[in-house]
N, C-alpha and C. Protein backbone atom coordinates (compact mmCIF):
# COMPACT_ATOMS: atom_id res chain seq x y z
N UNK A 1 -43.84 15.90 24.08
CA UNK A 1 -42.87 16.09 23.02
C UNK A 1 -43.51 16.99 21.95
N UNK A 2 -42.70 18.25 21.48
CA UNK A 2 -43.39 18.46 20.61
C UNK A 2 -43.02 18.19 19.16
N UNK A 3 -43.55 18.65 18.42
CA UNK A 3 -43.60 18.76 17.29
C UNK A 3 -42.38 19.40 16.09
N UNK A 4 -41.69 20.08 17.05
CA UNK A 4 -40.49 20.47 16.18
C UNK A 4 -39.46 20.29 16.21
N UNK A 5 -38.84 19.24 17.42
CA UNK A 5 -38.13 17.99 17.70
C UNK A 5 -37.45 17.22 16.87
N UNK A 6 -36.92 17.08 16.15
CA UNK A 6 -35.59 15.86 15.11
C UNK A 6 -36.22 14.91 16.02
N UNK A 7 -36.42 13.73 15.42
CA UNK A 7 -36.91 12.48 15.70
C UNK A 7 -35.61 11.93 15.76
N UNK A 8 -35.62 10.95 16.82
CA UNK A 8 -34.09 10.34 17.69
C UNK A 8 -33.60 9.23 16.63
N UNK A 9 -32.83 9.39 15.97
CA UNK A 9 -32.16 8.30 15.28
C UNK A 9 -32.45 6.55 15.90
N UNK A 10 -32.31 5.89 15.29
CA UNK A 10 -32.22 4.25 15.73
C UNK A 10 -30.87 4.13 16.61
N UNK A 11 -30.78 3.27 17.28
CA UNK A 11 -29.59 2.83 18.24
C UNK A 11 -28.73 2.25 17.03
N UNK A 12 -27.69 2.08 16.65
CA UNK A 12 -26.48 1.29 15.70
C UNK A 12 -26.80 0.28 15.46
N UNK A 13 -26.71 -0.66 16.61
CA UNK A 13 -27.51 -1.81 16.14
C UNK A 13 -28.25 -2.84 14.89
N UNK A 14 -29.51 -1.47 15.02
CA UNK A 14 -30.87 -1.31 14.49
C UNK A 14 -30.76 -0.85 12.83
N UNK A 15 -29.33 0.18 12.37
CA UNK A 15 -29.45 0.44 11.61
C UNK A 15 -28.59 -0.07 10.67
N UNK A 16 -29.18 0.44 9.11
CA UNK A 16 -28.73 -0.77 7.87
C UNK A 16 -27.02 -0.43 7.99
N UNK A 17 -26.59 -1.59 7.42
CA UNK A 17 -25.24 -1.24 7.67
C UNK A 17 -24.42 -0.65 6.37
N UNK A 18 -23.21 0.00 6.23
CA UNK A 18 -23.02 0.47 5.12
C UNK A 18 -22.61 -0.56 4.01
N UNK A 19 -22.86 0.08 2.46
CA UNK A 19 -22.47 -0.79 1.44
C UNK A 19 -21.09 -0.92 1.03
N UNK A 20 -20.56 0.46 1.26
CA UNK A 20 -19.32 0.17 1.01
C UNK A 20 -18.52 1.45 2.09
N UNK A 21 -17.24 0.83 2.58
CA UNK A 21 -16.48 1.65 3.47
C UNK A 21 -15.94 2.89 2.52
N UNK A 22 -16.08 4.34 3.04
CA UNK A 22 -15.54 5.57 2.35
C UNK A 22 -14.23 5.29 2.01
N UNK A 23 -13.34 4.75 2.77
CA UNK A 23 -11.83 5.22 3.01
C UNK A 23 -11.74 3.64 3.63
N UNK A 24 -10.39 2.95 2.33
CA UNK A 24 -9.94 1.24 2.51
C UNK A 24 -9.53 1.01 4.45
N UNK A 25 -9.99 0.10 4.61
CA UNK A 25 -9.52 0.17 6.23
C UNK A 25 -7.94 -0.97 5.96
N UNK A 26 -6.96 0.25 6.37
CA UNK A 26 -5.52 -0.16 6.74
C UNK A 26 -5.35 0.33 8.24
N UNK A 27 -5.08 -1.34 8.13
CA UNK A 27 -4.93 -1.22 9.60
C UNK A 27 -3.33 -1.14 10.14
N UNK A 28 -3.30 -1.19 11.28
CA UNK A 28 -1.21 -0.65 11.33
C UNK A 28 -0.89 -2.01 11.34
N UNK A 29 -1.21 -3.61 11.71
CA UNK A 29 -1.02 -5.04 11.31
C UNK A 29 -0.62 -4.84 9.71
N UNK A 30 -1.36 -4.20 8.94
CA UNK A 30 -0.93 -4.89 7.68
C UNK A 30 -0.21 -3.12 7.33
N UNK A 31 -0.33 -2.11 7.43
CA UNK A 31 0.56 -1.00 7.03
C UNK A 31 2.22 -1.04 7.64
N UNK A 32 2.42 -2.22 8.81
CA UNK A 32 3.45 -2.00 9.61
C UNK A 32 4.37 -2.87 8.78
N UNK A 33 3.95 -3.84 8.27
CA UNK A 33 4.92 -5.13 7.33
C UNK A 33 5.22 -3.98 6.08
N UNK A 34 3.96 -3.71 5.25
CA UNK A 34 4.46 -3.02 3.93
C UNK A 34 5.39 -2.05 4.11
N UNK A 35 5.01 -1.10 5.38
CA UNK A 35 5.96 -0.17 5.55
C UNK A 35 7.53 -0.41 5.92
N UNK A 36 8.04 -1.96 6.23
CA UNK A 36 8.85 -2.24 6.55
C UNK A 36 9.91 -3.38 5.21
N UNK A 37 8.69 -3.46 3.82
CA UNK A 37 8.77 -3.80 2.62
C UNK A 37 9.58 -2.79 2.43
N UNK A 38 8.61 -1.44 2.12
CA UNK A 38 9.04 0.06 1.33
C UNK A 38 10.66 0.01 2.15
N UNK A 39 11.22 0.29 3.39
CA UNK A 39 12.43 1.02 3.69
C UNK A 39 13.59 -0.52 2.79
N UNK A 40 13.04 -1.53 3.38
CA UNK A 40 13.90 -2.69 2.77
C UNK A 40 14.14 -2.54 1.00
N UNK A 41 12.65 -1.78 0.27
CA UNK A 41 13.26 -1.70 -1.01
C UNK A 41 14.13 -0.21 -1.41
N UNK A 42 13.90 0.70 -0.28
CA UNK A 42 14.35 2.01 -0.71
C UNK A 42 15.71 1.48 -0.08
N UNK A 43 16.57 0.86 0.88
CA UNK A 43 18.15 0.70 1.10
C UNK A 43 18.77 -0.51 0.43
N UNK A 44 17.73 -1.42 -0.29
CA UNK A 44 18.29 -2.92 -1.08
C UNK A 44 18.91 -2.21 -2.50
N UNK A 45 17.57 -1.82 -2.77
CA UNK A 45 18.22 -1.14 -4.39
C UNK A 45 19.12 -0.43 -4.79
N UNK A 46 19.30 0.92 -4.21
CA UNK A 46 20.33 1.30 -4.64
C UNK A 46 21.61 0.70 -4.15
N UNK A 47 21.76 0.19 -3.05
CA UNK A 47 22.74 -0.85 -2.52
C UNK A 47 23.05 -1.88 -3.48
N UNK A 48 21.91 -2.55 -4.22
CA UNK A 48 22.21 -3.43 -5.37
C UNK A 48 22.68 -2.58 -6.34
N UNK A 49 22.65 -1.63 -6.87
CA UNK A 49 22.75 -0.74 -8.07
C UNK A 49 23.82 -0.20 -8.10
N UNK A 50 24.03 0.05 -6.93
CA UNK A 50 25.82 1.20 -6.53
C UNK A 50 27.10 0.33 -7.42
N UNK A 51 26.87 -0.35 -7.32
CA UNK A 51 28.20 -1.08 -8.34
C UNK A 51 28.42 -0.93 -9.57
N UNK A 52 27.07 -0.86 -9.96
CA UNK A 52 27.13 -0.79 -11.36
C UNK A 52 27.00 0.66 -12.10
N UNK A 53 25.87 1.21 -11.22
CA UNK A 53 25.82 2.77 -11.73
C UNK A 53 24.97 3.54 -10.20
N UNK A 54 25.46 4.35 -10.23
CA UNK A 54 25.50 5.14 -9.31
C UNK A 54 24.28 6.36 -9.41
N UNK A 55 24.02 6.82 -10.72
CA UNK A 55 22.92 7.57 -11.75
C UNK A 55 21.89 6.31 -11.37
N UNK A 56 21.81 5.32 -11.75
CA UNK A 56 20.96 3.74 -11.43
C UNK A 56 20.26 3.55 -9.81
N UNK A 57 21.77 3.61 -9.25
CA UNK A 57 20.93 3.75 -7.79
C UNK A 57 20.16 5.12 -7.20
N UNK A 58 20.67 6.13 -7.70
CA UNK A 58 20.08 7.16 -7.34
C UNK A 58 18.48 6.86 -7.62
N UNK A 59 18.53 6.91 -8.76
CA UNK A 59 17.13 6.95 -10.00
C UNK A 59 16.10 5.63 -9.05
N UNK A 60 16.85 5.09 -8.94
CA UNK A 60 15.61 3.39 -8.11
C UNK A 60 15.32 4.39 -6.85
N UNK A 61 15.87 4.90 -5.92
CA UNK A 61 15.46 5.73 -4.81
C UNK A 61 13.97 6.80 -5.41
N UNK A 62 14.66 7.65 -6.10
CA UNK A 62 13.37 8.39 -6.98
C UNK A 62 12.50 7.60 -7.07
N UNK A 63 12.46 6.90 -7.55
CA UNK A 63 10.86 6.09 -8.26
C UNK A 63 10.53 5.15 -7.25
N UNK A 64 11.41 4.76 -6.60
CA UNK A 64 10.58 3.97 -5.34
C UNK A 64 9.84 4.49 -4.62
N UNK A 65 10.14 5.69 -4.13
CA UNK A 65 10.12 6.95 -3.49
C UNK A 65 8.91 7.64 -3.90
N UNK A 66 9.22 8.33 -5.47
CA UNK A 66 8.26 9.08 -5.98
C UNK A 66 7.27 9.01 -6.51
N UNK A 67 6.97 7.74 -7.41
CA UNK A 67 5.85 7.07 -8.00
C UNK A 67 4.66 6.77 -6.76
N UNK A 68 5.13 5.70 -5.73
CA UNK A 68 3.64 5.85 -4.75
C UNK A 68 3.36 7.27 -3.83
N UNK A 69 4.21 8.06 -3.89
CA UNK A 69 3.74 9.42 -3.15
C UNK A 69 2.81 10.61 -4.56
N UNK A 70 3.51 10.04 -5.80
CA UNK A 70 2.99 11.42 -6.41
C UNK A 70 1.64 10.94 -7.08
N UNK A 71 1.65 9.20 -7.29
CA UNK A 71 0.37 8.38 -7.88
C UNK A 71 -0.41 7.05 -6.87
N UNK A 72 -1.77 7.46 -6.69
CA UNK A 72 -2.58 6.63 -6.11
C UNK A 72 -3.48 6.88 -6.06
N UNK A 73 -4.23 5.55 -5.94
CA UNK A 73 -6.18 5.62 -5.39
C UNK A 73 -6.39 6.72 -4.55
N UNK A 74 -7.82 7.67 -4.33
CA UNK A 74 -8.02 8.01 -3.85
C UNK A 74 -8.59 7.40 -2.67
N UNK A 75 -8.74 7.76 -1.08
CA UNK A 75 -9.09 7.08 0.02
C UNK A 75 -8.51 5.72 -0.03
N UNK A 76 -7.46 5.23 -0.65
CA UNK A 76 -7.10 4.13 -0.34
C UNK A 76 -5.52 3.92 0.57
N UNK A 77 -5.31 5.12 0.96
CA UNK A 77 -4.57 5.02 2.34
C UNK A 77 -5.10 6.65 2.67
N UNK A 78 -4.63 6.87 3.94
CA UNK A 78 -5.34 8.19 4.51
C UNK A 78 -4.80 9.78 4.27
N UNK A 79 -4.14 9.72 3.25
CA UNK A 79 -3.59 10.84 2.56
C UNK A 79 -4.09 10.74 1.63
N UNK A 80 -4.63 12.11 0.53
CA UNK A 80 -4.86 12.35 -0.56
C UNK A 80 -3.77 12.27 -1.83
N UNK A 81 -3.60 10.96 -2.78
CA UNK A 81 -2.64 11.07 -3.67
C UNK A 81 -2.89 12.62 -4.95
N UNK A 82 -1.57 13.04 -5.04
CA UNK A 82 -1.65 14.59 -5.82
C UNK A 82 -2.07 14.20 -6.95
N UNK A 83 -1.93 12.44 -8.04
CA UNK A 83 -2.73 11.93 -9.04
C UNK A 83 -2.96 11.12 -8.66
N UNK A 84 -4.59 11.33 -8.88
CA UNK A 84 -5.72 9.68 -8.89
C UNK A 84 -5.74 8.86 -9.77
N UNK A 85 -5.19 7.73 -9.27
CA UNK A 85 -5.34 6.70 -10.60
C UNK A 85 -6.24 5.49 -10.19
N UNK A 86 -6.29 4.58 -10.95
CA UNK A 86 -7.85 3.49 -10.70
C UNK A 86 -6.51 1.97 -9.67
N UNK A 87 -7.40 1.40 -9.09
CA UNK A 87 -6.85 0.10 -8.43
C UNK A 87 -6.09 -0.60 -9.26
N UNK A 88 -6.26 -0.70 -10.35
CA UNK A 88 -5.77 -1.58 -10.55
C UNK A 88 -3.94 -1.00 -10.96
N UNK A 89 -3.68 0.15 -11.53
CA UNK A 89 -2.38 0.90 -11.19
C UNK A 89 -1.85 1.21 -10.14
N UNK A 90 -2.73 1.14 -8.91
CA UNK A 90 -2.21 1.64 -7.80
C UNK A 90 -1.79 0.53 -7.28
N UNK A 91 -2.68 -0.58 -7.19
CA UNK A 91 -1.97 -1.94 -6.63
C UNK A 91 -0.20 -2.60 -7.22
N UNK A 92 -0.29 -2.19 -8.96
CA UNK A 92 0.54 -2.56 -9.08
C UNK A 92 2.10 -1.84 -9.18
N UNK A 93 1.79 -0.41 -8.36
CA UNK A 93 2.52 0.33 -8.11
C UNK A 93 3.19 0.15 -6.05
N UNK A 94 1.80 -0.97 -5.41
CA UNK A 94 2.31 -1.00 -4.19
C UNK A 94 2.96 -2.62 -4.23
N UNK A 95 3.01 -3.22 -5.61
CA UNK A 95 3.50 -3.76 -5.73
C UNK A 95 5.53 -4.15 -5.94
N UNK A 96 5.28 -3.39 -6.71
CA UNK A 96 6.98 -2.70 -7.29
C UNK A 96 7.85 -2.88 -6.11
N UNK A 97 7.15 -2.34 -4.95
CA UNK A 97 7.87 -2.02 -3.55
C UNK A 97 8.72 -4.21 -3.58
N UNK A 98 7.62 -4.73 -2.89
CA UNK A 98 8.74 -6.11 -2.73
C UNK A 98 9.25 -6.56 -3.51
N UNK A 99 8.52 -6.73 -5.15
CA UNK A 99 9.66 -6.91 -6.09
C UNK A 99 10.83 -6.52 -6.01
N UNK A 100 10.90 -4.97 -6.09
CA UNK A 100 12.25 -4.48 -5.70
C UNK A 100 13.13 -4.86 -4.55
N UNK A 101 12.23 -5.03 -3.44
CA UNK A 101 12.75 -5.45 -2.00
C UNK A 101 13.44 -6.47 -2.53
N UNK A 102 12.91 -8.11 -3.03
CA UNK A 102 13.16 -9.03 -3.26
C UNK A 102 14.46 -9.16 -3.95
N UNK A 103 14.37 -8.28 -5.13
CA UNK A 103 15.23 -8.75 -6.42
C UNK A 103 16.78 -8.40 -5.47
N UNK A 104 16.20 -6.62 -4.88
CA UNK A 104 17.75 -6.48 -4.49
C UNK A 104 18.64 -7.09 -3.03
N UNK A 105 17.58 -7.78 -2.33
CA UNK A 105 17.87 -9.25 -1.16
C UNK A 105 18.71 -9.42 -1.75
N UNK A 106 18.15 -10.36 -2.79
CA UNK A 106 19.20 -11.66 -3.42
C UNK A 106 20.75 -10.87 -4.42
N UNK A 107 20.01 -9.74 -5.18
CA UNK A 107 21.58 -9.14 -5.59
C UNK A 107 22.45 -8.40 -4.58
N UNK A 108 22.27 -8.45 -3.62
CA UNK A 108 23.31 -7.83 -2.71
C UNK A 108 23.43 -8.34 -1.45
N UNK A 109 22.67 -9.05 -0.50
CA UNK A 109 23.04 -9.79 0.27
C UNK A 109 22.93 -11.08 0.36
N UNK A 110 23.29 -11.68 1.18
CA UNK A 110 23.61 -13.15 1.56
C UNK A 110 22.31 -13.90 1.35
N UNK A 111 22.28 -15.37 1.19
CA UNK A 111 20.92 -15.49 0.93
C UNK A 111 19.73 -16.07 1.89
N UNK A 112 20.25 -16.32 2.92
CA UNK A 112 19.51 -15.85 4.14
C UNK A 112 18.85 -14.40 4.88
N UNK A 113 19.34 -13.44 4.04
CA UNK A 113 18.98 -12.22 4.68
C UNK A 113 18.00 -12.36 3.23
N UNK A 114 18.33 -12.87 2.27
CA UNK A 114 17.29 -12.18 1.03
C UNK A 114 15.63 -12.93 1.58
N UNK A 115 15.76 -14.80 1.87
CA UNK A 115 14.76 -15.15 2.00
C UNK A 115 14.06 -14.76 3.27
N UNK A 116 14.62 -13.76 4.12
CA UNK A 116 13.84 -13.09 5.26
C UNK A 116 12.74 -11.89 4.67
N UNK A 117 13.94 -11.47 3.75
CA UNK A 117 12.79 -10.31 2.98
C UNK A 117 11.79 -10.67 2.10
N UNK A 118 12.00 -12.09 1.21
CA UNK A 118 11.04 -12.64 0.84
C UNK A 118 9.84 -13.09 1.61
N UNK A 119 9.91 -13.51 2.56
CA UNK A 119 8.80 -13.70 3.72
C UNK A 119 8.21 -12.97 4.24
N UNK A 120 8.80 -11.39 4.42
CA UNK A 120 7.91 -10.39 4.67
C UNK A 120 7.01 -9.58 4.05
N UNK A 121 7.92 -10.01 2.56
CA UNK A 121 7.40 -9.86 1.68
C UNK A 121 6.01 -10.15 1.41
N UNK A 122 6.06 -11.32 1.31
CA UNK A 122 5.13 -12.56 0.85
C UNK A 122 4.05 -12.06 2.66
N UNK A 123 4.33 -11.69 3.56
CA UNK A 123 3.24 -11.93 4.45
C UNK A 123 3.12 -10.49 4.28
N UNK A 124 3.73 -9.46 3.88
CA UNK A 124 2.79 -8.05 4.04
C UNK A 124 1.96 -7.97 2.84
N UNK A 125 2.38 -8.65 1.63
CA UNK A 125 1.00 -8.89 0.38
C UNK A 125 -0.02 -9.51 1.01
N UNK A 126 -0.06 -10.67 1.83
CA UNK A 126 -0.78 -11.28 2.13
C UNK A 126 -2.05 -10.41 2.97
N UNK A 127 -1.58 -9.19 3.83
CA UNK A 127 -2.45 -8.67 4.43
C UNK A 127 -2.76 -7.48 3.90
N UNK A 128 -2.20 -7.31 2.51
CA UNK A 128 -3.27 -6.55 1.93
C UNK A 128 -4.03 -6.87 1.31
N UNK A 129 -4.26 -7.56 1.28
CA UNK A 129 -5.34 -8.68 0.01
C UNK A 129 -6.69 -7.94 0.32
N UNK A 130 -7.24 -7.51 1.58
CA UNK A 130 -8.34 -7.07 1.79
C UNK A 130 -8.70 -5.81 1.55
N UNK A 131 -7.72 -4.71 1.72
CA UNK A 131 -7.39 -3.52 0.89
C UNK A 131 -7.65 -3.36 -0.43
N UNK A 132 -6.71 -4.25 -1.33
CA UNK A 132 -6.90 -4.80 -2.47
C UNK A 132 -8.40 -4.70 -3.08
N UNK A 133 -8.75 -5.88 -2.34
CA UNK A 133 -10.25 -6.27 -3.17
C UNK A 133 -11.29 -4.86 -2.59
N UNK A 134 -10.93 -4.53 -1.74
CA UNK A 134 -12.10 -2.86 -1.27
C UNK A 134 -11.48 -1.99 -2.76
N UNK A 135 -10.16 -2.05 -3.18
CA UNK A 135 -9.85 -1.49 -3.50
C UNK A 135 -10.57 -1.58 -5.47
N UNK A 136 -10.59 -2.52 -5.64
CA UNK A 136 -10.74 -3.23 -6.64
C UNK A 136 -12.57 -3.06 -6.77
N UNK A 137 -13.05 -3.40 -5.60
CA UNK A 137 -14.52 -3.34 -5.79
C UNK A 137 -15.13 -2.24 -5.87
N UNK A 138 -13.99 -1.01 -4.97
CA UNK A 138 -14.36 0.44 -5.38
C UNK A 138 -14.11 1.06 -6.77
N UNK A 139 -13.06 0.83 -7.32
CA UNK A 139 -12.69 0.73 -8.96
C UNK A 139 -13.41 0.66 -9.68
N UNK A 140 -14.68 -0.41 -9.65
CA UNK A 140 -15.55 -0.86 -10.33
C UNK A 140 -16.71 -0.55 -10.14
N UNK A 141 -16.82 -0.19 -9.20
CA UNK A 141 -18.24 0.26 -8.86
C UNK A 141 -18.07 2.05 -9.06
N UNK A 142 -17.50 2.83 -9.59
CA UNK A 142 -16.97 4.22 -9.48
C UNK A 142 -17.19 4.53 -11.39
């Protein structure tokens, strides 16, 4: 062997493991519920809203819509948000989504269809919780 050779890395195994993941791991288990939050709050709301104002429902589409595409964490889903903001705005912007889902369940349909959306609700938060806290621990450590 000589001498001007790159010395062979360690097997994986062997080596230290990382401190913190680059980019939150979303997995399609927990992106497949939220993503199925988001369409339930983008057709509940303005569906709840159309009665009353029509300017109202439009506007809830916009901001449901436009707020998590134009504001978010960086690396905390696998697109670059166009403004970076810290975890703790971004969470409570992927929050908005079931609230909204929720509120407009119960103002516009039956209340069996609302507590279905509450449950998906309630289980697609649940599996981001781990997102969350990467998300939260990267916040802080940054």
């Amino acid at each position: 062997m000589s001498d001007t050779q790159a010395p062979v890395p360690a097997p994986a195994h062997e080596q230290a493991p990382a401190t913190r993941a680059a980019v939150a791991e979303d997995t399609l288990s927990a992106s497949v519920p939220r993503f199925l939050v988001e369409i339930v709050a983008w057709a509940g709301a303005p569906w709840a809203l159309w009665s009353h104002s029509v300017v109202l429902a439009l506007l809830s589409v916009v901001l449901l819509i436009g707020l998590p595409t134009a504001f978010g964490m960086p690396a905390a889903k696998k697109h670059s948000p166009p403004v970076a903001i810290t975890a703790r705005p971004a969470i409570a912007l992927e929050l908005l989504q079931p609230a909204a889902a929720c509120t407009a369940a119960f103002a516009a349909w039956p209340p069996a269809a609302a507590y279905v959306v509450v449950a998906l609700s309630v289980v697609a938060c649940a599996l981001q919780f781990r997102r969350w806290r990467w998300m939260l621990g990267r916040g802080s450590a940054a």
